[in-house]
C-alpha atoms as a PDB file:
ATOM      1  CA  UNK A   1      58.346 -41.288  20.243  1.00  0.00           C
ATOM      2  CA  UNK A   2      57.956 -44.706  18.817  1.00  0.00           C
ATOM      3  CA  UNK A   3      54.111 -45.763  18.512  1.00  0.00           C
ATOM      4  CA  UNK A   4      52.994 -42.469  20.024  1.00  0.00           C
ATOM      5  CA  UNK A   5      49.508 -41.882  18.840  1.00  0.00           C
ATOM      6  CA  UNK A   6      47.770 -38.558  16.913  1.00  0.00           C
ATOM      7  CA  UNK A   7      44.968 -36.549  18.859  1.00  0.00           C
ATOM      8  CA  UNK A   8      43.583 -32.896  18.671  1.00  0.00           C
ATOM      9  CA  UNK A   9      43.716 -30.882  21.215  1.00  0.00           C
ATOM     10  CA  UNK A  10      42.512 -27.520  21.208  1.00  0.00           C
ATOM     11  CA  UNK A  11      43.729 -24.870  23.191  1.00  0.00           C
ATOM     12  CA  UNK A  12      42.927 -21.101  24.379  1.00  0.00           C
ATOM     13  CA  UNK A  13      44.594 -19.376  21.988  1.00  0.00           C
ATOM     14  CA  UNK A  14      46.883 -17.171  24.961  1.00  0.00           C
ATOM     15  CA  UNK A  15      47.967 -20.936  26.108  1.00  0.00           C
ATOM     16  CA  UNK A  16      48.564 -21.955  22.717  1.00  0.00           C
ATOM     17  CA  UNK A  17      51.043 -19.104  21.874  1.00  0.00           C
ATOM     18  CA  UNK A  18      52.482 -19.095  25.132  1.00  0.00           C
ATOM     19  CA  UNK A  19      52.919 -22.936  24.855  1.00  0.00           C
ATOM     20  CA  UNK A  20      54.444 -22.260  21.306  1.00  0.00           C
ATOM     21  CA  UNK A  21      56.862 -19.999  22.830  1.00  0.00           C
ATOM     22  CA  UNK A  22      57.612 -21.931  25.236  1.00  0.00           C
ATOM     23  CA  UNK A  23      58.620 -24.650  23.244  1.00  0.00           C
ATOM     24  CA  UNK A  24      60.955 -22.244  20.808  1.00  0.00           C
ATOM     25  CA  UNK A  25      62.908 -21.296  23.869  1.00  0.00           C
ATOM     26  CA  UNK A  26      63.510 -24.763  24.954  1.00  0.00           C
ATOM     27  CA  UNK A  27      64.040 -25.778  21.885  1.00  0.00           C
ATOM     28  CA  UNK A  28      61.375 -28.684  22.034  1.00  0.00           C
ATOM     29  CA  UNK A  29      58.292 -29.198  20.332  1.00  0.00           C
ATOM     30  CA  UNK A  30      54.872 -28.558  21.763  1.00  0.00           C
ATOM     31  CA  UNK A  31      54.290 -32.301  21.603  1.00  0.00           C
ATOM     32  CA  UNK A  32      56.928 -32.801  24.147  1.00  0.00           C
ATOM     33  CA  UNK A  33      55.612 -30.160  26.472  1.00  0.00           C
ATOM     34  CA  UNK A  34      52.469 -31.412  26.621  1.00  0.00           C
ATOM     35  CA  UNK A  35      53.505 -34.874  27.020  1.00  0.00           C
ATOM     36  CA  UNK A  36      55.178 -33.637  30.019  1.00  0.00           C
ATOM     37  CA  UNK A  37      52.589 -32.140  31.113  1.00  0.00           C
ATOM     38  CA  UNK A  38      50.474 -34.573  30.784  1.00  0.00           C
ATOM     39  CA  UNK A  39      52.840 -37.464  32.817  1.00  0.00           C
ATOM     40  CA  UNK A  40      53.327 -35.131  35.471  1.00  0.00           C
ATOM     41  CA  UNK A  41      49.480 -34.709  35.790  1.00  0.00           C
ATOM     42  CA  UNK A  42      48.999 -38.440  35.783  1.00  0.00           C
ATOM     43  CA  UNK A  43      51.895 -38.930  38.431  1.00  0.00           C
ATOM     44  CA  UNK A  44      49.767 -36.610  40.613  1.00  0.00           C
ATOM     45  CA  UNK A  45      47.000 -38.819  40.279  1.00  0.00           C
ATOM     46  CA  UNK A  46      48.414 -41.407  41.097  1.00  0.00           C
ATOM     47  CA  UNK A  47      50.188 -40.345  44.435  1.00  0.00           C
ATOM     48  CA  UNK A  48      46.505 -39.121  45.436  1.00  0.00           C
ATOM     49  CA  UNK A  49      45.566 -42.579  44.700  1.00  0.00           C
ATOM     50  CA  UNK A  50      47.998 -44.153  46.683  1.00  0.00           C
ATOM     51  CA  UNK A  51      47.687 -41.362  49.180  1.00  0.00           C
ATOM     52  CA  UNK A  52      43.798 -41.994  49.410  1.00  0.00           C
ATOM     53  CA  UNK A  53      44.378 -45.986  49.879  1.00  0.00           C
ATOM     54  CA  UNK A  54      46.630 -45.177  52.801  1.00  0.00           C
ATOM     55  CA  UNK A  55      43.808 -43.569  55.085  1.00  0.00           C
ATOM     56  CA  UNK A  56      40.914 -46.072  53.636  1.00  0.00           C
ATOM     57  CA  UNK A  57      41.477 -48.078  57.229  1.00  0.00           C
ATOM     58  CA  UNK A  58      40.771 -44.559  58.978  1.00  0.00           C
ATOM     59  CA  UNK A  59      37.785 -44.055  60.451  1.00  0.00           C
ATOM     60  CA  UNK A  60      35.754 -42.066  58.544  1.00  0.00           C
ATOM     61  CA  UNK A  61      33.554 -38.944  60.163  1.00  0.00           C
ATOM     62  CA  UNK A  62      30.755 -37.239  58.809  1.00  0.00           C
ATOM     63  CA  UNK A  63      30.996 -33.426  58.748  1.00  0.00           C
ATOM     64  CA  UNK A  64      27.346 -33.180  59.398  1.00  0.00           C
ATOM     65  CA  UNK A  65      28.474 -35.055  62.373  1.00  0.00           C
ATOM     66  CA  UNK A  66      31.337 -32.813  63.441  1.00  0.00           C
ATOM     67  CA  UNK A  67      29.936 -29.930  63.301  1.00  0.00           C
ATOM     68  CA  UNK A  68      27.043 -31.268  65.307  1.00  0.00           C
ATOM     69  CA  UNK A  69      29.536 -32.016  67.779  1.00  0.00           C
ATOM     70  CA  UNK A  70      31.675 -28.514  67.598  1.00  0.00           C
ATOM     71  CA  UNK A  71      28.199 -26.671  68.709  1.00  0.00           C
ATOM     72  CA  UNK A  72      26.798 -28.912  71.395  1.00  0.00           C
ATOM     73  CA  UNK A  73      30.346 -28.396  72.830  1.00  0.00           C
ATOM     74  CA  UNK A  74      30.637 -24.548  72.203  1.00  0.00           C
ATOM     75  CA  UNK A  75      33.403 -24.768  70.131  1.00  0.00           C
ATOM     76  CA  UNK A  76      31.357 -22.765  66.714  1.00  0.00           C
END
């Protein structure tokens, strides 16, 4: 990793091992796993971003509002 950057993490000590072990059987360091990790977290992120700034034109509906609506029309 060139200019990859130092930080302490600490971890449950179950994850830890298990993470550890993990890494042994694949051969990789932890580093790498938690890198991973970490990237596929962010990529997440982002497609909720993306996924959020899709429906922003929606119109938006309070639940107050709906539910309101469900019981003046029997529905709850």
């Amino acid at each position: 990793m060139e200019d990859a950057k130092r930080a302490t993490v600490y971890f449950d000590p179950d994850i830890h091992r298990a993470l550890r072990l993990k890494a042994a059987a694949a051969d990789r360091s932890v580093s790498d796993l938690v890198n991973e990790a970490v990237k596929a977290a962010l990529s997440e992120d982002a497609e909720d971003s993306a996924a959020f700034a899709a429906r922003e034109p929606e119109k938006s509906y309070p639940f107050d509002a709906i539910v309101k609506d469900l019981k003046q029309r029997g529905r709850i």
